[in-house]
C-alpha atoms as a PDB file:
ATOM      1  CA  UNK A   1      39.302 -90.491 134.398  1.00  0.00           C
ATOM      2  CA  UNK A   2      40.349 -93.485 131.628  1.00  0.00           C
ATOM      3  CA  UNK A   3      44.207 -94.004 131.129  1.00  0.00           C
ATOM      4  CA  UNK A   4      45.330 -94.578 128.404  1.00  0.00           C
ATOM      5  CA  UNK A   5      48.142 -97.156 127.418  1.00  0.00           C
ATOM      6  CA  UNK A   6      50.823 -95.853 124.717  1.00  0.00           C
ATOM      7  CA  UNK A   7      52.633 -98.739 123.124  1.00  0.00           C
ATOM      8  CA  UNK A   8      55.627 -97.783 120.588  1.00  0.00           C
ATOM      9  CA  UNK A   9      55.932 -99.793 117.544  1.00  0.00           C
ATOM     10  CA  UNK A  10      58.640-101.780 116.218  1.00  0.00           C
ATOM     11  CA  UNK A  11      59.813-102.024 113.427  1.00  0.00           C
ATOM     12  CA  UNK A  12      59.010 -98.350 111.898  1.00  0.00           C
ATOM     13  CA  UNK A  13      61.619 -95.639 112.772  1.00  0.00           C
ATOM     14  CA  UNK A  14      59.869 -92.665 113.991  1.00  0.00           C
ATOM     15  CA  UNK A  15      61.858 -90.471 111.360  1.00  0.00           C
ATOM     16  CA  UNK A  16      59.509 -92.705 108.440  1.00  0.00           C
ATOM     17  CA  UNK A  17      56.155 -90.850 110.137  1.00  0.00           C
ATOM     18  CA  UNK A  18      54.473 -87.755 109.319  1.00  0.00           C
ATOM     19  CA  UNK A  19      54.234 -85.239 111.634  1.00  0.00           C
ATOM     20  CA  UNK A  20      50.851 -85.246 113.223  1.00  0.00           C
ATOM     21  CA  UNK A  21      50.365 -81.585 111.531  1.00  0.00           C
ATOM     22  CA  UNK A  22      51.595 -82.510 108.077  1.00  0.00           C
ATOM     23  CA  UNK A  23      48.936 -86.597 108.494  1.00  0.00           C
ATOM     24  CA  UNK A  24      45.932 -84.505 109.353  1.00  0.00           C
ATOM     25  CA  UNK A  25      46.783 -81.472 106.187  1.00  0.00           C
ATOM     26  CA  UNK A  26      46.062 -83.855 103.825  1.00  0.00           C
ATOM     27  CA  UNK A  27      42.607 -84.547 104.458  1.00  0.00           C
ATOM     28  CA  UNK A  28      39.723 -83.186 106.322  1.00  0.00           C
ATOM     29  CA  UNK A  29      39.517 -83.854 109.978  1.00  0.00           C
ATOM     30  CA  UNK A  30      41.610 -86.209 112.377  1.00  0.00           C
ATOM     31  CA  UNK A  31      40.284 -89.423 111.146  1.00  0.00           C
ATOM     32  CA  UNK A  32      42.114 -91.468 108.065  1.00  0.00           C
ATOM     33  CA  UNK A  33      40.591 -94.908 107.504  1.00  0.00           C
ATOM     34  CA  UNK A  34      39.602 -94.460 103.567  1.00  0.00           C
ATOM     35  CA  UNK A  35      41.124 -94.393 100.445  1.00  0.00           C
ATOM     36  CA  UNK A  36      40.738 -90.239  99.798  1.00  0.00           C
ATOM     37  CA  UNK A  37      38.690 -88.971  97.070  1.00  0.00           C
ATOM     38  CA  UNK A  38      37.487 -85.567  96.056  1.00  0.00           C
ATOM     39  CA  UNK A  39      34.393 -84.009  98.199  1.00  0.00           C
ATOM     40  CA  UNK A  40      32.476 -81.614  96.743  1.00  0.00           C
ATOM     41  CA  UNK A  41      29.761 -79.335  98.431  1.00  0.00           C
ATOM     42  CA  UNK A  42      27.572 -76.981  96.509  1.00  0.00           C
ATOM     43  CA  UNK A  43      26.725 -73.797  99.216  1.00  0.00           C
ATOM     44  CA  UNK A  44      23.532 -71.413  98.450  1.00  0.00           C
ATOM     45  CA  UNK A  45      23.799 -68.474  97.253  1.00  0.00           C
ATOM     46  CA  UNK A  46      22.568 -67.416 100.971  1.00  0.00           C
ATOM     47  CA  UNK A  47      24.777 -69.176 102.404  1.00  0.00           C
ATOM     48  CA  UNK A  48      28.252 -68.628 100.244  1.00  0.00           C
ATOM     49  CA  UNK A  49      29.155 -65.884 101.650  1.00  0.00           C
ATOM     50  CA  UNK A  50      29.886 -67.180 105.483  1.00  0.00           C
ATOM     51  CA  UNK A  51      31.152 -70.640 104.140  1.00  0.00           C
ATOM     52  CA  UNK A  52      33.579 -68.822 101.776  1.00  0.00           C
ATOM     53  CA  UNK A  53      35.526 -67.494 105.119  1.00  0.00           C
ATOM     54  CA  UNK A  54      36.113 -70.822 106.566  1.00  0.00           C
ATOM     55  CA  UNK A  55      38.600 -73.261 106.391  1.00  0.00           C
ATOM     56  CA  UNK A  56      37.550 -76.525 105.639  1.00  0.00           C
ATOM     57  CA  UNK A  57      41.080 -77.998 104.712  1.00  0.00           C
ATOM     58  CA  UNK A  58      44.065 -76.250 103.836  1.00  0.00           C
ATOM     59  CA  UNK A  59      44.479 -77.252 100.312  1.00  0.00           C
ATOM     60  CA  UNK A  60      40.632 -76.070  99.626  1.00  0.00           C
ATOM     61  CA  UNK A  61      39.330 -74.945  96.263  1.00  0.00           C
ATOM     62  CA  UNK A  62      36.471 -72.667  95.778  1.00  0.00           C
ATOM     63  CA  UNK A  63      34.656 -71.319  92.957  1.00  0.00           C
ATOM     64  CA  UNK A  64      31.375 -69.040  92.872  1.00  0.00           C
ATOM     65  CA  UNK A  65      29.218 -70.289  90.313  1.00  0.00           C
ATOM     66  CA  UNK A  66      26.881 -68.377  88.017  1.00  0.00           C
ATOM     67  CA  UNK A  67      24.163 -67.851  90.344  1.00  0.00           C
ATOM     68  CA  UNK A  68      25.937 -67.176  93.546  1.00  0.00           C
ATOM     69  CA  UNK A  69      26.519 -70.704  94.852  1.00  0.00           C
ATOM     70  CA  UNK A  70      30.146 -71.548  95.985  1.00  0.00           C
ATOM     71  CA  UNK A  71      31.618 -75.053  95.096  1.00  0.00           C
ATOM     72  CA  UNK A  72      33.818 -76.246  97.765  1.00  0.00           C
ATOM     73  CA  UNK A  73      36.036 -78.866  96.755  1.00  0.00           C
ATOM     74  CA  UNK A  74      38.714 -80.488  98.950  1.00  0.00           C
ATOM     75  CA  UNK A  75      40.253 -84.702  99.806  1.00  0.00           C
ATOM     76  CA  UNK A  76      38.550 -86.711 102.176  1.00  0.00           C
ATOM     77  CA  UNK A  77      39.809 -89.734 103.677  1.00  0.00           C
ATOM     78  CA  UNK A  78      36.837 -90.443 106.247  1.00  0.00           C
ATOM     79  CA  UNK A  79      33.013 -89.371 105.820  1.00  0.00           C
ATOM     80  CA  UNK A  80      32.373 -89.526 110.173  1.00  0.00           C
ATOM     81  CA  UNK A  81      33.209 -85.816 110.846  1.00  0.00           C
ATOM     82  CA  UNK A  82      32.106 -85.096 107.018  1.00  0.00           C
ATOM     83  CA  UNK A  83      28.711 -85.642 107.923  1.00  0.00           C
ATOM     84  CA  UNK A  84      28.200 -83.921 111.059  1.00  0.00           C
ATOM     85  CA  UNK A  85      29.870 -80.545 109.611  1.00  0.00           C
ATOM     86  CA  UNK A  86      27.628 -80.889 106.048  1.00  0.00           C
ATOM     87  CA  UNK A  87      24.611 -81.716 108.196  1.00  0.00           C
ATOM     88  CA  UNK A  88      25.538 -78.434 110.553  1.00  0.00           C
ATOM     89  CA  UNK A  89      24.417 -76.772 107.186  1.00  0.00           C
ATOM     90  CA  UNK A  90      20.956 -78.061 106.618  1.00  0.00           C
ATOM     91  CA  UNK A  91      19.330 -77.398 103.589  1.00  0.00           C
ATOM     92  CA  UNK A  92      21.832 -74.636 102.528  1.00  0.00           C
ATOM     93  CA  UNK A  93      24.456 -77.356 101.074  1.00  0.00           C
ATOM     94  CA  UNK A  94      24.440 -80.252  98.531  1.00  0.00           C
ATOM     95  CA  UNK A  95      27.026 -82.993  98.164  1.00  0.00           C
ATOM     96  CA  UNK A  96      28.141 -83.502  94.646  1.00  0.00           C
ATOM     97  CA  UNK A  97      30.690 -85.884  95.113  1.00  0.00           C
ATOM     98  CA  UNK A  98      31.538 -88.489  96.016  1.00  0.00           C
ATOM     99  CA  UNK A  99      28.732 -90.782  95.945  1.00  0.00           C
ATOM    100  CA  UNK A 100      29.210 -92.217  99.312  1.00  0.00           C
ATOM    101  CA  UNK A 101      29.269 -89.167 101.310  1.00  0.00           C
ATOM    102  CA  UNK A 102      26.220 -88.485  99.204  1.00  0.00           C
ATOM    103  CA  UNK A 103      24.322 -91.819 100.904  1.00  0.00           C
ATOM    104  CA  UNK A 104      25.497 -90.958 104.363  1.00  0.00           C
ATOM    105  CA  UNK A 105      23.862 -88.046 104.766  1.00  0.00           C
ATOM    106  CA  UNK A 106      20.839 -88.899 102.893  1.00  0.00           C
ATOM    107  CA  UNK A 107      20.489 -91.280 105.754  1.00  0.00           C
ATOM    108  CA  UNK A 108      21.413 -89.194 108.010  1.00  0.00           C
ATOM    109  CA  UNK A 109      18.259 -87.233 106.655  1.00  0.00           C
ATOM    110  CA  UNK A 110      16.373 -90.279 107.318  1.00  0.00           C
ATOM    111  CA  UNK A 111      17.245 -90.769 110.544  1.00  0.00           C
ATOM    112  CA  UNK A 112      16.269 -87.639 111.529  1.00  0.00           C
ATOM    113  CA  UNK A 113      13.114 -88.053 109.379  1.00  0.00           C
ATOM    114  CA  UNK A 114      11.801 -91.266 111.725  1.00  0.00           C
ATOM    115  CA  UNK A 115      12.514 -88.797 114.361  1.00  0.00           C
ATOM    116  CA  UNK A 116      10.653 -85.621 113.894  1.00  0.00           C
ATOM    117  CA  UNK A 117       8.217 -87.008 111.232  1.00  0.00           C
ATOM    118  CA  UNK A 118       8.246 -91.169 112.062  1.00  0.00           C
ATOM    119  CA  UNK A 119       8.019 -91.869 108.627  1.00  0.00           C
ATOM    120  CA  UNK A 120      10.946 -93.668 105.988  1.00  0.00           C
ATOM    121  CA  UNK A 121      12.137 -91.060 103.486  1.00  0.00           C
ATOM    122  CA  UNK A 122      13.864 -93.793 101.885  1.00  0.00           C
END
């Protein structure tokens, strides 16, 4: 098993700090090492349903569009667990915004592209 070493900081009352609950509210997932920006994920109409009963992020918006998709829109401060939970949907989701979550997965795509297909999807 690895120890760990916990080393309190000067300087910074402890009062000044969010509560661990309250830090991790404001964005998705546990890691924070971005600016945060506006995600937004466009579901399939097959798949809106199902994504419209979970809880991405507590301060989530979602709207059903016109032909059944659901835009999800929530802040993002990191893309690393972004990524793994928009890939978890495969083809049934599309990242509007921002731009940069919009590259990481596409190479995430071509990753897995050299894999199963060994070819550059650029």
């Amino acid at each position: 098993m690895k120890r760990c070493n916990v080393h309190i900081l000067e300087g910074q009352p402890q009062e000044d700090l969010p509560s661990l609950k309250e830090y991790t509210r404001r964005h998705f997932g546990i890691m924070q090492s971005a600016e945060p920006v506006e995600a937004v994920l466009r579901f399939s109409p097959q798949s809106a349903g199902w994504v419209s009963e979970q809880i991405w992020h507590p301060e989530q918006k979602t709207t059903v569009e016109a032909d059944g998709s659901l835009l999800l829109q929530f802040t993002v401060a990191d893309f690393h667990e972004m990524v793994k939970k928009i890939m978890s949907h495969c083809a049934e989701v599309k990242v509007g915004a921002p731009k940069e979550l919009q590259n990481l997965v596409r190479e995430e795509i071509n990753k897995m592209a050299k894999i199963y297909f060994h070819y550059d999807i650029g």
